[in-house]
N, C-alpha and C. Protein backbone atom coordinates (compact mmCIF):
# COMPACT_ATOMS: atom_id res chain seq x y z
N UNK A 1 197.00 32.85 99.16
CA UNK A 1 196.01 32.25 100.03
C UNK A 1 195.24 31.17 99.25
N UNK A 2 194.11 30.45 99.88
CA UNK A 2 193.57 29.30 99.53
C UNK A 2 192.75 29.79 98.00
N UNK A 3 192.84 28.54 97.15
CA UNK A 3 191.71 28.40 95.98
C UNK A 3 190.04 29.03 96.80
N UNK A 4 189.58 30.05 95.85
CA UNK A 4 188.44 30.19 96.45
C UNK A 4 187.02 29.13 96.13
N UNK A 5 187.49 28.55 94.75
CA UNK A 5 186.42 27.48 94.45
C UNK A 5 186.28 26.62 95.60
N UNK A 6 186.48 26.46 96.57
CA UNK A 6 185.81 25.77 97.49
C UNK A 6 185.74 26.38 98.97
N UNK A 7 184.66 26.20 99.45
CA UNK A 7 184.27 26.79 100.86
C UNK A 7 185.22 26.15 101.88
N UNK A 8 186.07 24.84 101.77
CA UNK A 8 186.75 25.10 102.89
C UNK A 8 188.32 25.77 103.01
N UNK A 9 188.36 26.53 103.88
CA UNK A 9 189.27 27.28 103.50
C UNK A 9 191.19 26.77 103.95
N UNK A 10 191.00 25.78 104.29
CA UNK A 10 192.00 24.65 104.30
C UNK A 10 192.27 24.18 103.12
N UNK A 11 191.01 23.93 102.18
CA UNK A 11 191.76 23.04 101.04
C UNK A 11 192.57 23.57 100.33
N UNK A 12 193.29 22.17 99.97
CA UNK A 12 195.05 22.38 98.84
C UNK A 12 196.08 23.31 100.14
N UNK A 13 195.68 23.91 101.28
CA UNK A 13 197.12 24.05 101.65
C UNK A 13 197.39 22.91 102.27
N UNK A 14 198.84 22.98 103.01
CA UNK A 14 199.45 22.37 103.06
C UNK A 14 200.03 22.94 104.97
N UNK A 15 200.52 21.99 105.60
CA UNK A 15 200.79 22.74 106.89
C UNK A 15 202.06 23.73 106.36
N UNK A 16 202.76 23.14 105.35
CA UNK A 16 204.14 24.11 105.24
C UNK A 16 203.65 24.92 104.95
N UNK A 17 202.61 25.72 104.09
CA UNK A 17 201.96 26.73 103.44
C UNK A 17 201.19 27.69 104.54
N UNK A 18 200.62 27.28 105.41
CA UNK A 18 199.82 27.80 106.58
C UNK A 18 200.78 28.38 107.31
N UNK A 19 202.00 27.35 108.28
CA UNK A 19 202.69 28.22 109.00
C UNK A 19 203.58 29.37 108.22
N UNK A 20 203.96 29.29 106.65
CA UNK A 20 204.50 30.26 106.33
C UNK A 20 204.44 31.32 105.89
N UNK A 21 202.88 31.41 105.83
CA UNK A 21 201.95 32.32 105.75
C UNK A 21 201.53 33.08 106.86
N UNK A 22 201.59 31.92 107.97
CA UNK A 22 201.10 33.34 109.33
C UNK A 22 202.16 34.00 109.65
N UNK A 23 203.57 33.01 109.57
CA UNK A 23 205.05 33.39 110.00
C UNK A 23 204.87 34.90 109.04
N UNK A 24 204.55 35.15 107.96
CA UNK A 24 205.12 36.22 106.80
C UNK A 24 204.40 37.23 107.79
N UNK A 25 202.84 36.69 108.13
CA UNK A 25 201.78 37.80 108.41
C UNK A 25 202.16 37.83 109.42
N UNK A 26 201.99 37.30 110.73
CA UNK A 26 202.50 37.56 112.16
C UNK A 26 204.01 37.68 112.87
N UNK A 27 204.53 37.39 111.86
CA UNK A 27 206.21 37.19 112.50
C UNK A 27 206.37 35.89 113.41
N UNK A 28 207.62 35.47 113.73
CA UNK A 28 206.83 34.29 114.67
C UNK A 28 207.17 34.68 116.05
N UNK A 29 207.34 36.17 116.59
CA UNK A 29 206.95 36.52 117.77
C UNK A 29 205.94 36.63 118.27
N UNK A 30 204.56 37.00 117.56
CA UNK A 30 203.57 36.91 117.34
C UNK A 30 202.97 35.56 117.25
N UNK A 31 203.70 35.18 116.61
CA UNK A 31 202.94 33.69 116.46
C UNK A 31 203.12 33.00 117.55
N UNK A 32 203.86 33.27 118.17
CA UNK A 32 204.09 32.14 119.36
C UNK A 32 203.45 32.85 120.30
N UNK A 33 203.10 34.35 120.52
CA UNK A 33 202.23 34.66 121.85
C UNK A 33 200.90 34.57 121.46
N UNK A 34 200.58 34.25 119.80
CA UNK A 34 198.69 33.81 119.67
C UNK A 34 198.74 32.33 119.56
N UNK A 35 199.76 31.67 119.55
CA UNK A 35 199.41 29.93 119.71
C UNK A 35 200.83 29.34 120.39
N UNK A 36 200.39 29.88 121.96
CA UNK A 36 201.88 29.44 123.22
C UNK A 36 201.68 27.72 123.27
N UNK A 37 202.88 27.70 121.90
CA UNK A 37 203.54 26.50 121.75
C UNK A 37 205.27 26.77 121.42
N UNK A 38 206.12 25.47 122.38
CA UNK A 38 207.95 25.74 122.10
C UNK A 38 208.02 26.43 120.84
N UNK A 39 207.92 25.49 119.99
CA UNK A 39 208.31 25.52 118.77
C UNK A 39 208.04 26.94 118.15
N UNK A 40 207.30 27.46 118.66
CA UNK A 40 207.02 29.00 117.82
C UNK A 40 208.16 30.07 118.69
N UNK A 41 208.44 29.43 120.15
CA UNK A 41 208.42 30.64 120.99
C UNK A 41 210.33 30.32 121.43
N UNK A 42 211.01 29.10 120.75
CA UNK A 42 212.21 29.12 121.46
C UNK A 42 212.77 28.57 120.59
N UNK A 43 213.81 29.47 119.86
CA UNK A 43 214.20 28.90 118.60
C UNK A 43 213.28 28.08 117.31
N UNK A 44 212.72 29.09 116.90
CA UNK A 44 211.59 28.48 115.81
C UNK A 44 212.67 28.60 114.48
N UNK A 45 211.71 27.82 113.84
CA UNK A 45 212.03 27.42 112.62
C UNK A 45 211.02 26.73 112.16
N UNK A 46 211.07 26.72 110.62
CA UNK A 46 209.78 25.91 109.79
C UNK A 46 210.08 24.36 110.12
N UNK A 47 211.31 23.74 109.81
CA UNK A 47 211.09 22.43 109.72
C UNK A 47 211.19 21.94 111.82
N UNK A 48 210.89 22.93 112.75
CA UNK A 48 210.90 22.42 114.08
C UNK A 48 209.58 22.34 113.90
N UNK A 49 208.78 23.32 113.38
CA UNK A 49 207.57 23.76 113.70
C UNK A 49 206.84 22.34 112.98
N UNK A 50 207.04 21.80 111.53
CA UNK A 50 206.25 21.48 110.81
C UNK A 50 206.66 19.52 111.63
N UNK A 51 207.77 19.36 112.30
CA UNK A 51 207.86 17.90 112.70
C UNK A 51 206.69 17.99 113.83
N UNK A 52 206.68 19.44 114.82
CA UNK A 52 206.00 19.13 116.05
C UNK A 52 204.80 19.35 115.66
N UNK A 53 204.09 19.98 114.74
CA UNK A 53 202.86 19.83 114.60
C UNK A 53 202.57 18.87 113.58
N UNK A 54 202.88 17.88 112.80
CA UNK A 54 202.89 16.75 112.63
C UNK A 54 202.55 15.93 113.72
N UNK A 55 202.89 15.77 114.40
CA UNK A 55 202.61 14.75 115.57
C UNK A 55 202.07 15.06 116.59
N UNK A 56 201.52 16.42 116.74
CA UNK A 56 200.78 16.74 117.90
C UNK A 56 199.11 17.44 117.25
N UNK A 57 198.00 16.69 116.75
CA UNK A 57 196.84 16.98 116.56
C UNK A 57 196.46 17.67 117.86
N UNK A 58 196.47 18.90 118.23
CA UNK A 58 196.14 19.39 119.51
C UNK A 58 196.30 21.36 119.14
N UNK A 59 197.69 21.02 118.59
CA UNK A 59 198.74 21.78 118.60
C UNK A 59 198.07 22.32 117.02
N UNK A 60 197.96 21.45 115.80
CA UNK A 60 197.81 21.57 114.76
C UNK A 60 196.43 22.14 114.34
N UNK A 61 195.40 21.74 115.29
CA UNK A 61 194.05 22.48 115.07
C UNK A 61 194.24 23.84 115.69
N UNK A 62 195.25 24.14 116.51
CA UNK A 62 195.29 25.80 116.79
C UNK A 62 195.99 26.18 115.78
N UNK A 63 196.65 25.98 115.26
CA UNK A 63 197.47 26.66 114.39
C UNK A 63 196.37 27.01 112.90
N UNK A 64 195.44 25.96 112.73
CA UNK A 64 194.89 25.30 111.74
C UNK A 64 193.24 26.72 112.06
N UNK A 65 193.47 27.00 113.23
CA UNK A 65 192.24 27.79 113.45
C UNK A 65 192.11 29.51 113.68
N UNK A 66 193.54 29.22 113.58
CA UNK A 66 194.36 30.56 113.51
C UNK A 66 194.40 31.12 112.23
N UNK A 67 194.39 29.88 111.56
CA UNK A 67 194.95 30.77 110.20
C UNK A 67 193.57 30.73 109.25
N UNK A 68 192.55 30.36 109.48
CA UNK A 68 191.21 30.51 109.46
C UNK A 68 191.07 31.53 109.81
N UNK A 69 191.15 32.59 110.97
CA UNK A 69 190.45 33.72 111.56
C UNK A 69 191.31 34.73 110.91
N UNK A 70 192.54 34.34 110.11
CA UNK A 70 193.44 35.32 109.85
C UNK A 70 192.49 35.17 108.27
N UNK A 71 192.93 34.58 107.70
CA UNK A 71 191.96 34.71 106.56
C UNK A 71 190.87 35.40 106.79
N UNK A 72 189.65 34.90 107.68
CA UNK A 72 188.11 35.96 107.42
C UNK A 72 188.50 37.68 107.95
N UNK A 73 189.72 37.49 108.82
CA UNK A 73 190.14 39.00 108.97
C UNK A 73 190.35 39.70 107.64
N UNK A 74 191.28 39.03 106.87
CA UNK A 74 191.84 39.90 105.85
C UNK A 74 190.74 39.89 104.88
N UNK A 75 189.54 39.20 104.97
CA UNK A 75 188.43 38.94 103.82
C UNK A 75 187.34 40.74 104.16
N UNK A 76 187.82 40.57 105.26
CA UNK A 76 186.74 41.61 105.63
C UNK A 76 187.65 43.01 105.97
N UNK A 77 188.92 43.42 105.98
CA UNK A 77 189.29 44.76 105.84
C UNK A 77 189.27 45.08 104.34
């Protein structure tokens, strides 16, 4: 997970690092019924996932806010 020297908890990853991190933690059956986007939910894969959220800022702040809440989850069990 992220460097803790800094409060935001985005910095230094990377989108490849985020989705393959929730993919490990959520599976991406899961992942695609907590952020109903194609790419998670019909034939996923990292490099489908990482072109379409590249180009869709919409798509990328859910994913991006997801893995924020997954972090303060695991901070606090």
């Amino acid at each position: 997970m992220p460097d803790q020297s800094s409060k935001d908890p985005l910095h230094g990853m990377t989108l490849e690092k985020i989705i393959k991190n929730l993919v490990e933690y959520y599976g991406w059956e899961e992942l695609g019924k907590r952020v109903k986007i194609d790419c998670f939910n019909f034939d996923p894969s990292l490099s489908s996932s990482l072109k379409f959220l590249r180009h869709t800022p919409w798509a990328r702040e859910k994913v991006e806010q997801l893995y924020v809440r997954t972090l303060k989850q695991e901070q606090s069990d």
